[in-house]
C-alpha atoms as a PDB file:
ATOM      1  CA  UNK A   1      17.589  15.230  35.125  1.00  0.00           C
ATOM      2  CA  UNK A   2      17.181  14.068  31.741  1.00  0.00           C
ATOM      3  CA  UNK A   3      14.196  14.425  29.607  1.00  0.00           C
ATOM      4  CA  UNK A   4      13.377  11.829  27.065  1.00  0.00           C
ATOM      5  CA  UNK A   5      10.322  11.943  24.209  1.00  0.00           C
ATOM      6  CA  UNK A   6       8.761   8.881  22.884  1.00  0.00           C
ATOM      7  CA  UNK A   7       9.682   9.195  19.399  1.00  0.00           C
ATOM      8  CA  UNK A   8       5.667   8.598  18.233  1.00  0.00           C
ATOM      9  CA  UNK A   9       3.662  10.334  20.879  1.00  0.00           C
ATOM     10  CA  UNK A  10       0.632  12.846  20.657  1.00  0.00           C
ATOM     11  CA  UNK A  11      -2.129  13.331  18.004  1.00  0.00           C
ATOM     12  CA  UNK A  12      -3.054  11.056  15.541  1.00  0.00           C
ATOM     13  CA  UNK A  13      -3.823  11.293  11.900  1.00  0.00           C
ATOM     14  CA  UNK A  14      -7.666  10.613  12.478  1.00  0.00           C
ATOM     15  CA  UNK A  15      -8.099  13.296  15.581  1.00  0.00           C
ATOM     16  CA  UNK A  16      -5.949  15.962  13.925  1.00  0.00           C
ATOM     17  CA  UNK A  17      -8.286  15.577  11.310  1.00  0.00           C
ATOM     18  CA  UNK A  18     -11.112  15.731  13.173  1.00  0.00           C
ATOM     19  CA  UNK A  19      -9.874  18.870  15.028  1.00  0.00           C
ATOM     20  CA  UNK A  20      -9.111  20.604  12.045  1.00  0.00           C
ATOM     21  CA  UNK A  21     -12.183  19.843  10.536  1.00  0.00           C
ATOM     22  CA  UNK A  22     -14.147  21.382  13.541  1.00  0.00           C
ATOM     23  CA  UNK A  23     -12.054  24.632  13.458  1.00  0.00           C
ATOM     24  CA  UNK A  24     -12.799  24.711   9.293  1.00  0.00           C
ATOM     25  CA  UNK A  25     -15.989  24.990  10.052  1.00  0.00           C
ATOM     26  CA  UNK A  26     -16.020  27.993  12.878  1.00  0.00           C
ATOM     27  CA  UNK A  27     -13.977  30.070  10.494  1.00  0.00           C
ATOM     28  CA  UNK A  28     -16.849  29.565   7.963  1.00  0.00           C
ATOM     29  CA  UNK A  29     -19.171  33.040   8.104  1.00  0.00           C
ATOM     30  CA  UNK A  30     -22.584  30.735   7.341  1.00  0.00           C
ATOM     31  CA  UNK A  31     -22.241  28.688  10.205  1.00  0.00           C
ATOM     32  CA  UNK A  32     -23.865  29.714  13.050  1.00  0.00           C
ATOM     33  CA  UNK A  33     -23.580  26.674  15.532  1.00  0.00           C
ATOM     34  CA  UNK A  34     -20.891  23.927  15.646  1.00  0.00           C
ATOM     35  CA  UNK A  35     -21.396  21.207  17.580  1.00  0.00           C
ATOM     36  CA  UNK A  36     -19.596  17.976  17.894  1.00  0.00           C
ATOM     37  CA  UNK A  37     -21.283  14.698  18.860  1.00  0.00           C
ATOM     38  CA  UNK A  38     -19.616  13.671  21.866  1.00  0.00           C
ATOM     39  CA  UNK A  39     -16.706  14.909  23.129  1.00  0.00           C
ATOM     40  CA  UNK A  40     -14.419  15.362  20.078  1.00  0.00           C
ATOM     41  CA  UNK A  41     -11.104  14.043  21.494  1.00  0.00           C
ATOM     42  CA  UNK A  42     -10.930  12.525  24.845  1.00  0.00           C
ATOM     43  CA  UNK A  43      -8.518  15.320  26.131  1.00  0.00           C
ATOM     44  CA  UNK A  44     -10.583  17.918  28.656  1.00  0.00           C
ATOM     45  CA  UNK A  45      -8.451  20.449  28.327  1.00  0.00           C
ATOM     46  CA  UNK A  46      -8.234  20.523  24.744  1.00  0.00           C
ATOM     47  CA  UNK A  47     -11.929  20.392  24.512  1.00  0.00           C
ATOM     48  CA  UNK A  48     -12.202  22.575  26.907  1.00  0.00           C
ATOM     49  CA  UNK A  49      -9.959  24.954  24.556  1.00  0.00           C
ATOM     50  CA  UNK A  50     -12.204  24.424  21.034  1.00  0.00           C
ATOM     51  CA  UNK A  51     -15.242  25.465  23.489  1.00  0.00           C
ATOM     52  CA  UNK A  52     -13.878  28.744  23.917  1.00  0.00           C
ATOM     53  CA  UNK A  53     -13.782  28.748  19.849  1.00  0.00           C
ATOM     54  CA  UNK A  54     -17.058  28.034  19.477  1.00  0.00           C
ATOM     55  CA  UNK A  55     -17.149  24.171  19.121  1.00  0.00           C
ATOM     56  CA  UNK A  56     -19.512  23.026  21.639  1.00  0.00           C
ATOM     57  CA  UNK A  57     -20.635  19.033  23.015  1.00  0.00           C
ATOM     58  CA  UNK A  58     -23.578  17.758  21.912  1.00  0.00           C
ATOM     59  CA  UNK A  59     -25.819  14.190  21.968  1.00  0.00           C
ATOM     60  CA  UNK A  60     -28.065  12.670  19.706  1.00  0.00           C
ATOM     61  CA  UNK A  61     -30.417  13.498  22.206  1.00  0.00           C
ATOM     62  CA  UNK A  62     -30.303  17.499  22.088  1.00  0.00           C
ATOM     63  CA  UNK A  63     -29.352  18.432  18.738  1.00  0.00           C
ATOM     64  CA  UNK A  64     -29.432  21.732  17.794  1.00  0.00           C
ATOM     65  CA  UNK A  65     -31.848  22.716  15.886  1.00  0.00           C
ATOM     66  CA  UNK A  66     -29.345  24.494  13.359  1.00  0.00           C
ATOM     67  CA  UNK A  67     -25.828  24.366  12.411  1.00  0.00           C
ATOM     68  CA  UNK A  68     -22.980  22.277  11.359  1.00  0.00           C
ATOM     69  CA  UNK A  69     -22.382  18.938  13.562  1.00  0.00           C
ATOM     70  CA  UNK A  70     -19.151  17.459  13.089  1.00  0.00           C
ATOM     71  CA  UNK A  71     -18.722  13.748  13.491  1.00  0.00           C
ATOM     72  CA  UNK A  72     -15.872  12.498  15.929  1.00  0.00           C
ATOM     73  CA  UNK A  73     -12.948  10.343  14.786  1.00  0.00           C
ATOM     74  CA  UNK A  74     -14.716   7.350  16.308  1.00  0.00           C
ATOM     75  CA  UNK A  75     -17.263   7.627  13.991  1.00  0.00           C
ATOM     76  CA  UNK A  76     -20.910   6.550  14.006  1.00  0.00           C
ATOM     77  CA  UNK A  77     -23.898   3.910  13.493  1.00  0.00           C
ATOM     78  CA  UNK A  78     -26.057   4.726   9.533  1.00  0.00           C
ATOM     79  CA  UNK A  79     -28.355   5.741  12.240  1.00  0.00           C
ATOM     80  CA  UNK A  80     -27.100   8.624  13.395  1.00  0.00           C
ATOM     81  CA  UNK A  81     -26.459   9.858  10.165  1.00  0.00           C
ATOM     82  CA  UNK A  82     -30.211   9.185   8.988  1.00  0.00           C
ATOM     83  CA  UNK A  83     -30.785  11.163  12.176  1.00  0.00           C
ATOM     84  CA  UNK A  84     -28.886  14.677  11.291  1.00  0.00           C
ATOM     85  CA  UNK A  85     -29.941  14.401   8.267  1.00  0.00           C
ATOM     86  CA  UNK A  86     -33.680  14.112   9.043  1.00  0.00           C
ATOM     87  CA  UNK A  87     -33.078  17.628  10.935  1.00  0.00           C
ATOM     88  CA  UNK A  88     -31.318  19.495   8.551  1.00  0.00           C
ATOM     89  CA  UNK A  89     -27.902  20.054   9.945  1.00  0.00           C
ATOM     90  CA  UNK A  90     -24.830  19.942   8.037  1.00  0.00           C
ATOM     91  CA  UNK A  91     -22.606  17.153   9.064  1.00  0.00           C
ATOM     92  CA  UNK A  92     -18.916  17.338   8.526  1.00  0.00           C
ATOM     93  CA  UNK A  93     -17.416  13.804   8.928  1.00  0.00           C
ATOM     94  CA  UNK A  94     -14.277  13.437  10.909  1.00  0.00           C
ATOM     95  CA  UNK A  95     -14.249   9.394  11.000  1.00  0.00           C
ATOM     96  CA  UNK A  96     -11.308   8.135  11.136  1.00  0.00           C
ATOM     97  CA  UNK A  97     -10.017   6.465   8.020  1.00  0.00           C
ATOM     98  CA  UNK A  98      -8.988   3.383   9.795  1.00  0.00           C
ATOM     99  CA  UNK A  99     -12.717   3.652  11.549  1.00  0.00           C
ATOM    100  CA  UNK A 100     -14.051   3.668   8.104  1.00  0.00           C
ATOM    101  CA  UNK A 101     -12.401   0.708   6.819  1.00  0.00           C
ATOM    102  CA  UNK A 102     -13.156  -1.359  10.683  1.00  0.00           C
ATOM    103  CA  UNK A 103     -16.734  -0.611   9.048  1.00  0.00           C
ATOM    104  CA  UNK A 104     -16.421  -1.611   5.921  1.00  0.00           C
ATOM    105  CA  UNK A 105     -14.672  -4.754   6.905  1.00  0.00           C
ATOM    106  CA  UNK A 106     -17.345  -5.704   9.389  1.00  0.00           C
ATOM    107  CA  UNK A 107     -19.852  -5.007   6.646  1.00  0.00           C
ATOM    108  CA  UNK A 108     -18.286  -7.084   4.441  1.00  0.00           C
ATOM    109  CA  UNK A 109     -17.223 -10.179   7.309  1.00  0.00           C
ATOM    110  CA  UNK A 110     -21.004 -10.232   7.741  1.00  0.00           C
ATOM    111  CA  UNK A 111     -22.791 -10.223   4.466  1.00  0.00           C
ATOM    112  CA  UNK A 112     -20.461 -13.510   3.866  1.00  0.00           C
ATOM    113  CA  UNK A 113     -21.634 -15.102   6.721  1.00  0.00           C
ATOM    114  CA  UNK A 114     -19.266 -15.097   8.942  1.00  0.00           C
ATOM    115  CA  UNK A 115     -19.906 -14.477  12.602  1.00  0.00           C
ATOM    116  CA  UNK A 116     -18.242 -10.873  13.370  1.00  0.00           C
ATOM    117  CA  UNK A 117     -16.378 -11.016  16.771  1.00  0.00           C
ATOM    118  CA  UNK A 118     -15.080  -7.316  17.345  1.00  0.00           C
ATOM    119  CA  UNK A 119     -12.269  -7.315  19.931  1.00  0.00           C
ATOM    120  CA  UNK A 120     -12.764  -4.005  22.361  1.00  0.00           C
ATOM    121  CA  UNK A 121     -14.519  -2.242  24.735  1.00  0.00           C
ATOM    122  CA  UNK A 122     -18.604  -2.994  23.973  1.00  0.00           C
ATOM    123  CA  UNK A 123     -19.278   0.931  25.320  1.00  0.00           C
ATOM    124  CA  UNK A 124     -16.636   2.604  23.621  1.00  0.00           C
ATOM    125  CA  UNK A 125     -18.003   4.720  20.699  1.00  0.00           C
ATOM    126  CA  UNK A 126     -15.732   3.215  17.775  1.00  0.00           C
ATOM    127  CA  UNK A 127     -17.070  -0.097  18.672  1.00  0.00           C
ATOM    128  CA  UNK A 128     -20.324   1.056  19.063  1.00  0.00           C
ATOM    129  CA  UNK A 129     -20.247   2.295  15.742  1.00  0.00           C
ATOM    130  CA  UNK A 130     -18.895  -0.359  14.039  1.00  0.00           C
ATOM    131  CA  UNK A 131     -21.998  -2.501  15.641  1.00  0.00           C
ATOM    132  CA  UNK A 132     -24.563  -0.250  14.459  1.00  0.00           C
ATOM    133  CA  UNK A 133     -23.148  -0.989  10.905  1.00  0.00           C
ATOM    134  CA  UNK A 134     -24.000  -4.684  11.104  1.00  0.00           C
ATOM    135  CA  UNK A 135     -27.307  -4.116  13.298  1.00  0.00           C
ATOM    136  CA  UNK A 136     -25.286  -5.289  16.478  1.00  0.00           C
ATOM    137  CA  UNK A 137     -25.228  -8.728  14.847  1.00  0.00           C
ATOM    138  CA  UNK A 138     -21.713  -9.305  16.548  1.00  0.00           C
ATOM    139  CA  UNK A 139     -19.997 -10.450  19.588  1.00  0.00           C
ATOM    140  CA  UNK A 140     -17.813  -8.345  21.459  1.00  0.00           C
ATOM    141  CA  UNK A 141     -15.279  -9.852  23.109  1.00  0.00           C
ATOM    142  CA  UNK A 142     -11.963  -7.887  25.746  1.00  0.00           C
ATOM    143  CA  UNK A 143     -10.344 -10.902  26.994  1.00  0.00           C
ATOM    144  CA  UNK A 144      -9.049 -14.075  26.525  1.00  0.00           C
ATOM    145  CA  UNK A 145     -11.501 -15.507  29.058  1.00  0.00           C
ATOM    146  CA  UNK A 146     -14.285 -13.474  27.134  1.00  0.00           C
ATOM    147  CA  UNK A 147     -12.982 -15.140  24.188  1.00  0.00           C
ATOM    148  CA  UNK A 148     -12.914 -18.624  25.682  1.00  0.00           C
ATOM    149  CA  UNK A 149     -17.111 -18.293  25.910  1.00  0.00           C
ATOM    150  CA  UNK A 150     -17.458 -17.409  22.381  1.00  0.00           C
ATOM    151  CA  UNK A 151     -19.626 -20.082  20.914  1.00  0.00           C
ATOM    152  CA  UNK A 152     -18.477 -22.503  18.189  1.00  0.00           C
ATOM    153  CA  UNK A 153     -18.938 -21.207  14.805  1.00  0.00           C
ATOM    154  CA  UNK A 154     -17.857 -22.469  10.829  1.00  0.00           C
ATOM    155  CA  UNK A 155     -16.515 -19.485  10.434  1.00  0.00           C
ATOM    156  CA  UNK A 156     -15.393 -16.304  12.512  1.00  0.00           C
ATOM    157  CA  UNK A 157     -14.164 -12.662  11.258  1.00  0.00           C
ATOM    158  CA  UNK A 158     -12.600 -10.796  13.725  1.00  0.00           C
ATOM    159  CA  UNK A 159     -12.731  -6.652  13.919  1.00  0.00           C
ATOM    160  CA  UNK A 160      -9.855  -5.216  16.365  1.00  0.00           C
ATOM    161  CA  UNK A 161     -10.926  -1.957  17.754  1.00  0.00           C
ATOM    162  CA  UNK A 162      -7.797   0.756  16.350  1.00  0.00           C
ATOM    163  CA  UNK A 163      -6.273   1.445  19.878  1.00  0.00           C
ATOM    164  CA  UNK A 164      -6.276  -2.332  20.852  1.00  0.00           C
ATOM    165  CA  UNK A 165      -2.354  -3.703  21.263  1.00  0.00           C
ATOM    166  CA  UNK A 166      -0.987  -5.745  18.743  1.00  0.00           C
ATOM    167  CA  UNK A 167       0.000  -8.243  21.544  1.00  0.00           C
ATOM    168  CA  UNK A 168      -4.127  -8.482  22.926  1.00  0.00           C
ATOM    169  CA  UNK A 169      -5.362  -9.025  19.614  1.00  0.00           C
ATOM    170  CA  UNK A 170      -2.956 -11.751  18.644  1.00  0.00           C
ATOM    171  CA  UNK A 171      -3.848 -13.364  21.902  1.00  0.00           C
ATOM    172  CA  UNK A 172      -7.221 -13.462  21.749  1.00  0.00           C
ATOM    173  CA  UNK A 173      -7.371 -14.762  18.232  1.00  0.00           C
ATOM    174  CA  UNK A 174      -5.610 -17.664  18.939  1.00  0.00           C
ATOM    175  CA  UNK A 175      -7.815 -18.419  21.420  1.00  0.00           C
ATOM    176  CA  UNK A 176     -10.765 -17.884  18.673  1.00  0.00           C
ATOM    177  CA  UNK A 177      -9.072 -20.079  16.497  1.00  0.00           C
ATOM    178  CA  UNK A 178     -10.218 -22.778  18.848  1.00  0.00           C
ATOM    179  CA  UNK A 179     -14.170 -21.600  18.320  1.00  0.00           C
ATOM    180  CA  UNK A 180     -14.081 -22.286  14.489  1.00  0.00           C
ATOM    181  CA  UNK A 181     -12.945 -24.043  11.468  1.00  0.00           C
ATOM    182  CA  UNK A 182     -12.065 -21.158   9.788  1.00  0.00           C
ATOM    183  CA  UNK A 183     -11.229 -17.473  11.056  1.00  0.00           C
ATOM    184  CA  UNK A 184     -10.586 -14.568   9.038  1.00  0.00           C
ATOM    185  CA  UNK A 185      -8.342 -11.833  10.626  1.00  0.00           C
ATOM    186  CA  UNK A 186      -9.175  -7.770   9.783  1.00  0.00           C
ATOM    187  CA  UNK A 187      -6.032  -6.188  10.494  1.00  0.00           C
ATOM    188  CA  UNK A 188      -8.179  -2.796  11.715  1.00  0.00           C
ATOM    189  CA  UNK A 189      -5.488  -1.712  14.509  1.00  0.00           C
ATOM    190  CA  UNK A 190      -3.940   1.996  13.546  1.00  0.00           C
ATOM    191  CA  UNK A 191      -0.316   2.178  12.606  1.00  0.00           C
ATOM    192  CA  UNK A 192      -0.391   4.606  14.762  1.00  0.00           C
ATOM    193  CA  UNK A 193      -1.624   3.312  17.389  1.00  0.00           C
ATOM    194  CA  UNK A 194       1.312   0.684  16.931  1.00  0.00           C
ATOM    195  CA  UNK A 195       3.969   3.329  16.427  1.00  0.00           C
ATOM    196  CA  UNK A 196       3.193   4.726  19.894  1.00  0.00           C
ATOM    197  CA  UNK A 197       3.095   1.416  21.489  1.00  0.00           C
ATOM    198  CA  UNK A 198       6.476   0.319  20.316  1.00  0.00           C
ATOM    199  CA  UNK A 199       7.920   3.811  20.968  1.00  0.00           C
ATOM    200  CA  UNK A 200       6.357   3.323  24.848  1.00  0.00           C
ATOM    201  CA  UNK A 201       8.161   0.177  25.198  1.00  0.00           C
ATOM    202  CA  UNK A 202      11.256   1.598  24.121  1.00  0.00           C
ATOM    203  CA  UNK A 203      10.994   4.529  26.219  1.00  0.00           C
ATOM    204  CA  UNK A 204      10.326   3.002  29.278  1.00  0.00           C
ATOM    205  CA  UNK A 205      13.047   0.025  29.328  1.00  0.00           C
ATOM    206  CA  UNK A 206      15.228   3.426  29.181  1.00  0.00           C
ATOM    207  CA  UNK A 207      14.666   5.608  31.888  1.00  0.00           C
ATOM    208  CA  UNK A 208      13.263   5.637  35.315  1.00  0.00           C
ATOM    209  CA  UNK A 209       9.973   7.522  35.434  1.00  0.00           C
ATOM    210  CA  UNK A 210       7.657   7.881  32.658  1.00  0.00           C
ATOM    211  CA  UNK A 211       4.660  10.120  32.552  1.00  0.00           C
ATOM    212  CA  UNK A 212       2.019   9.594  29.765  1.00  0.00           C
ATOM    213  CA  UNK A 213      -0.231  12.990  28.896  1.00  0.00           C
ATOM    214  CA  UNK A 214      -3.621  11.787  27.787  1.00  0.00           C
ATOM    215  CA  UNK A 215      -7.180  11.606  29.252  1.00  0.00           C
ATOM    216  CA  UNK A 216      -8.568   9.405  32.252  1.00  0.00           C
ATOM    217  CA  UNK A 217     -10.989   7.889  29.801  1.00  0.00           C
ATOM    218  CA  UNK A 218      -8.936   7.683  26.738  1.00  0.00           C
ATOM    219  CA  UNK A 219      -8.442   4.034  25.665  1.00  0.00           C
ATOM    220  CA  UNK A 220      -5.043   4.708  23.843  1.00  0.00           C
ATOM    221  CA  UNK A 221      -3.631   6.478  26.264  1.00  0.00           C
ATOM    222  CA  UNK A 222      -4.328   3.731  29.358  1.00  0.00           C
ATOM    223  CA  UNK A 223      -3.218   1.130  27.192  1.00  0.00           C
ATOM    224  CA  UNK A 224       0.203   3.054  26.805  1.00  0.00           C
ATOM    225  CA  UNK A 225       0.633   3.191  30.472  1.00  0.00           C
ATOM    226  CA  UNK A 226      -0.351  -0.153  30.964  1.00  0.00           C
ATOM    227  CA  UNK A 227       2.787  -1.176  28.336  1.00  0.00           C
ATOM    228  CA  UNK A 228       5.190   1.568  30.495  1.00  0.00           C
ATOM    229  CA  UNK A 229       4.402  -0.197  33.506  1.00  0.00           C
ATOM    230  CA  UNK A 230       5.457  -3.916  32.003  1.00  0.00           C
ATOM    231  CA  UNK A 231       8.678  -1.927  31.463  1.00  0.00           C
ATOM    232  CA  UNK A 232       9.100   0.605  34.092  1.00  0.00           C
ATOM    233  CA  UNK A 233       6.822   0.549  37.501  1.00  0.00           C
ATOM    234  CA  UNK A 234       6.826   4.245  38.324  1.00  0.00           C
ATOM    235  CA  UNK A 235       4.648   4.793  35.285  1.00  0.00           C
ATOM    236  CA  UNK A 236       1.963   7.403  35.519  1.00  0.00           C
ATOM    237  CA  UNK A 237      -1.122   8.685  33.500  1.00  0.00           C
ATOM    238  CA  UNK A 238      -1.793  12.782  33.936  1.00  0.00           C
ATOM    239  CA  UNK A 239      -3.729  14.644  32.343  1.00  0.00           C
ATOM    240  CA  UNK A 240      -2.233  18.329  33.222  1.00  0.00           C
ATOM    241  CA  UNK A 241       1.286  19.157  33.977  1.00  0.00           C
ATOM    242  CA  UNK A 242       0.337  20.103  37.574  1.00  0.00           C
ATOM    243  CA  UNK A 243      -0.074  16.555  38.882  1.00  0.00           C
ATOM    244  CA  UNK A 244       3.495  15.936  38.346  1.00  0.00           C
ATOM    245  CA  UNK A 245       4.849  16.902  42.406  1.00  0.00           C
ATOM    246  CA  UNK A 246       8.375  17.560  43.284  1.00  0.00           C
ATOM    247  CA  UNK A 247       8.836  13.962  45.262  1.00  0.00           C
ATOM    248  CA  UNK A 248       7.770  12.049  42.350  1.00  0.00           C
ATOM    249  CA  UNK A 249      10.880  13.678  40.525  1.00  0.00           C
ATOM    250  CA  UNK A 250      13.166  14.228  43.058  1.00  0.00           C
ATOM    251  CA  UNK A 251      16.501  12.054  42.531  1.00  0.00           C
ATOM    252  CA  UNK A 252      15.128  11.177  39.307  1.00  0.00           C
ATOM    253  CA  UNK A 253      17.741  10.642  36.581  1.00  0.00           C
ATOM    254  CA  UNK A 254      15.837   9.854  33.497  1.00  0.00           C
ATOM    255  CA  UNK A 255      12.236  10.631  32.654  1.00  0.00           C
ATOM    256  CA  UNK A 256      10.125   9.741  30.152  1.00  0.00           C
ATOM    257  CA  UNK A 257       7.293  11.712  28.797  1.00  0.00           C
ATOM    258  CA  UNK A 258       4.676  10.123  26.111  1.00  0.00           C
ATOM    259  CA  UNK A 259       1.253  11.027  25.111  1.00  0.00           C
ATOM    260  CA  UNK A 260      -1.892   9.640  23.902  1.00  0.00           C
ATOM    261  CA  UNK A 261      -3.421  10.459  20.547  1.00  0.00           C
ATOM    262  CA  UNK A 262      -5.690  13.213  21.643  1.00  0.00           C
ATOM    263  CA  UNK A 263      -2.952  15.331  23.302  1.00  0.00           C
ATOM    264  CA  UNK A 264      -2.439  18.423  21.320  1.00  0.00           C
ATOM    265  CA  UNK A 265       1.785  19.879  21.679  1.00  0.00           C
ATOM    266  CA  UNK A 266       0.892  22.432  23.549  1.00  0.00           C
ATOM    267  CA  UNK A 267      -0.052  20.347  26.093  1.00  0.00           C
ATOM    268  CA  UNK A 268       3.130  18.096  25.805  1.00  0.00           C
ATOM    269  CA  UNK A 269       5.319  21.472  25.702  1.00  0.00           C
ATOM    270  CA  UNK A 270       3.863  22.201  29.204  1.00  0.00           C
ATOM    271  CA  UNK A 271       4.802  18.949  30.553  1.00  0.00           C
ATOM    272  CA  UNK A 272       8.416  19.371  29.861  1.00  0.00           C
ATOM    273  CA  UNK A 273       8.344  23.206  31.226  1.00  0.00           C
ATOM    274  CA  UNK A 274       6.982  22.194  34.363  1.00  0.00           C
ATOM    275  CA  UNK A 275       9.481  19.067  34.769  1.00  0.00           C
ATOM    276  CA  UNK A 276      12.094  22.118  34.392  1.00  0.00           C
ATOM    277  CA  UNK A 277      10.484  24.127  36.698  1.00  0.00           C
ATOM    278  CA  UNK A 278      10.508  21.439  39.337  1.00  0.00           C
ATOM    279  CA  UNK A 279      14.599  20.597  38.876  1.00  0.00           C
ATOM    280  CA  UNK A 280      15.055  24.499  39.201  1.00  0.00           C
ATOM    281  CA  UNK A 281      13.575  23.937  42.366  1.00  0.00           C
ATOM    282  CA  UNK A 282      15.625  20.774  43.287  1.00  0.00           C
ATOM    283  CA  UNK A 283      18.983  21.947  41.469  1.00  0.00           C
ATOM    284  CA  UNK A 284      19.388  25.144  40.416  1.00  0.00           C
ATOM    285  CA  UNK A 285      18.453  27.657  37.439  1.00  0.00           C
ATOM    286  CA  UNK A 286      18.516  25.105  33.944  1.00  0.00           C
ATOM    287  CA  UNK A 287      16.919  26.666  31.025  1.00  0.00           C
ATOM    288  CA  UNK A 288      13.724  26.046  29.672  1.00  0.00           C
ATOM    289  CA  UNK A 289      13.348  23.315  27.112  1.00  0.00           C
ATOM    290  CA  UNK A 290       9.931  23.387  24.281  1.00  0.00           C
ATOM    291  CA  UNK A 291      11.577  21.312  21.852  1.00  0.00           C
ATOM    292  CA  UNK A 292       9.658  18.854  19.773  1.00  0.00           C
ATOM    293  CA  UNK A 293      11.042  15.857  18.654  1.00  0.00           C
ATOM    294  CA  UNK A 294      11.488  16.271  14.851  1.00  0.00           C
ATOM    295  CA  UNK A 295      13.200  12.607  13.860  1.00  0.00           C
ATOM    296  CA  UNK A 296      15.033   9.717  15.367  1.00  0.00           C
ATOM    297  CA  UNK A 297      17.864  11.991  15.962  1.00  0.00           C
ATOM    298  CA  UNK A 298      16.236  14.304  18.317  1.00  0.00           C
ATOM    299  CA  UNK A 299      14.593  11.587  20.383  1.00  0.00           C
ATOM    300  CA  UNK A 300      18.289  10.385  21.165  1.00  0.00           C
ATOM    301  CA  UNK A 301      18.957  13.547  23.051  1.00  0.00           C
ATOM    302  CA  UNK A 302      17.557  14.252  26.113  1.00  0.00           C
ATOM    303  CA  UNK A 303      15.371  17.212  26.138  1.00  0.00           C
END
């Protein structure tokens, strides 16, 4: 059985940073309470892992009354930040980068009148964010039919949220661009977010099985399975290395193994040991494989 990894797969700039930003902040000796608001990555066993460190959920709701709160990559409404800041707590901003600018380019789409449609999910926090920015004067829009009830307006400004596909977005603008006159188009989607997608597609025309590590609510990581399975129908979302069974690989050639962007290595490492473990079972002793892919070179030989 071959191995193949998507050669874009795993963290992201924005939740590394986020992550690393959280553990900065337990190694500090003056803090005496980290909490992030919200789960910081949508990965449970990762967060799961930074609890043990000392990072612990929290909600605008039950703040702690001391400490250092560290704001997810998905950032936040002004609100929120008026809110910490009215109790005293040290905030430690992991936004996202490309969050930041979704904001800024909202902002600026709606002090120039135009009527902000954000493209997303309405309850996911990045989007909720971004509202909270322009005091929810927006429509939020996830389909083409959604986009087909969008009211005529002189002029539209569209907001993608970052883990939207390339191939959604362009769709459901050019439906927009029958609601208006003019339409201006943020380009707010993460490269990479894009880098994974493409590397999914590739992956997944490839081989016969494809498993991609990420969480049951993480957007990024459903939409990449969702692209697998265009590509390759026995395409699977886990989020540990134990829901991969014996039957599902058994007479399996070549597998695939991606990951969404809050799934730490470690996590991806296991996969592949326990995909070894299960062909020592069906064929024999074959060594263990940890290797990372490290460039374009790598990802051409099987793991």
């Amino acid at each position: 059985m071959e191995i193949f990894l998507a050669e874009s797969l795993g963290f992201c700039m924005g939740v590394k940073r986020a992550v690393d930003l959280a553990l900065k902040a337990v190694e500090k000796s003056d803090v005496s309470h980290v909490s992030t608001l919200g789960p910081l990555i949508h990965n449970a066993q990762e967060t799961a892992r930074l609890e043990t460190l000392g990072i612990h959920e929290t909600q605008p709701h039950a703040l702690p009354e001391s400490g250092t709160v560290v704001i997810r990559a998905h950032g936040v409404a002004p609100q929120v930040y008026e809110l910490l800041k009215e109790r005293g707590l040290k905030v430690m901003d992991g936004t996202c980068p490309y969050v930041h600018y979704s904001q800024r380019k909202a902002m600026e789409l709606h002090d120039d009148g135009y009527t902000v449609v954000v493209v997303g999910d309405r309850n996911h926090a990045e989007v909720i964010g971004i509202l909270g920015h322009i005091n929810s004067e927006a429509i939020v829009v996830k389909s083409v039919e959604e986009a087909s009830q969008v009211p005529y307006s002189e002029k539209i400004g569209t907001i993608a949220q970052t883990t939207l596909s390339v191939e959604k977005y362009n769709a459901i603008v050019d439906e927009l661009k029958k609601r208006s006159k003019e339409i201006k188009v943020c380009e707010t989607i993460c490269d990479a977010t894009v880098d994974n997608q493409i590397s999914i597609k590739e992956l997944a025309s490839a081989v016969d099985l494809v498993f991609v590590i990420g969480g049951r609510h993480s957007a990024n990581s459903n939409k990449l399975v969702e692209q697998a399975r265009l590509r390759c129908a026995r395409s699977y979302l886990i989020e540990t290395p134990e829901e991969i069974t014996l039957d599902q690989v058994a007479g399996v050639e070549k597998v695939g193994v991606s990951a969404g962007a809050s799934t730490p290595d470690w996590m991806i490492r296991d996969v592949v040991k326990h995909l070894r473990a299960l062909e020592r079972q069906l064929e024999g002793s074959v060594p263990d494989v940890t290797h990372m892919p490290k460039s374009d070179k790598d990802l051409e030989n099987p793991v």
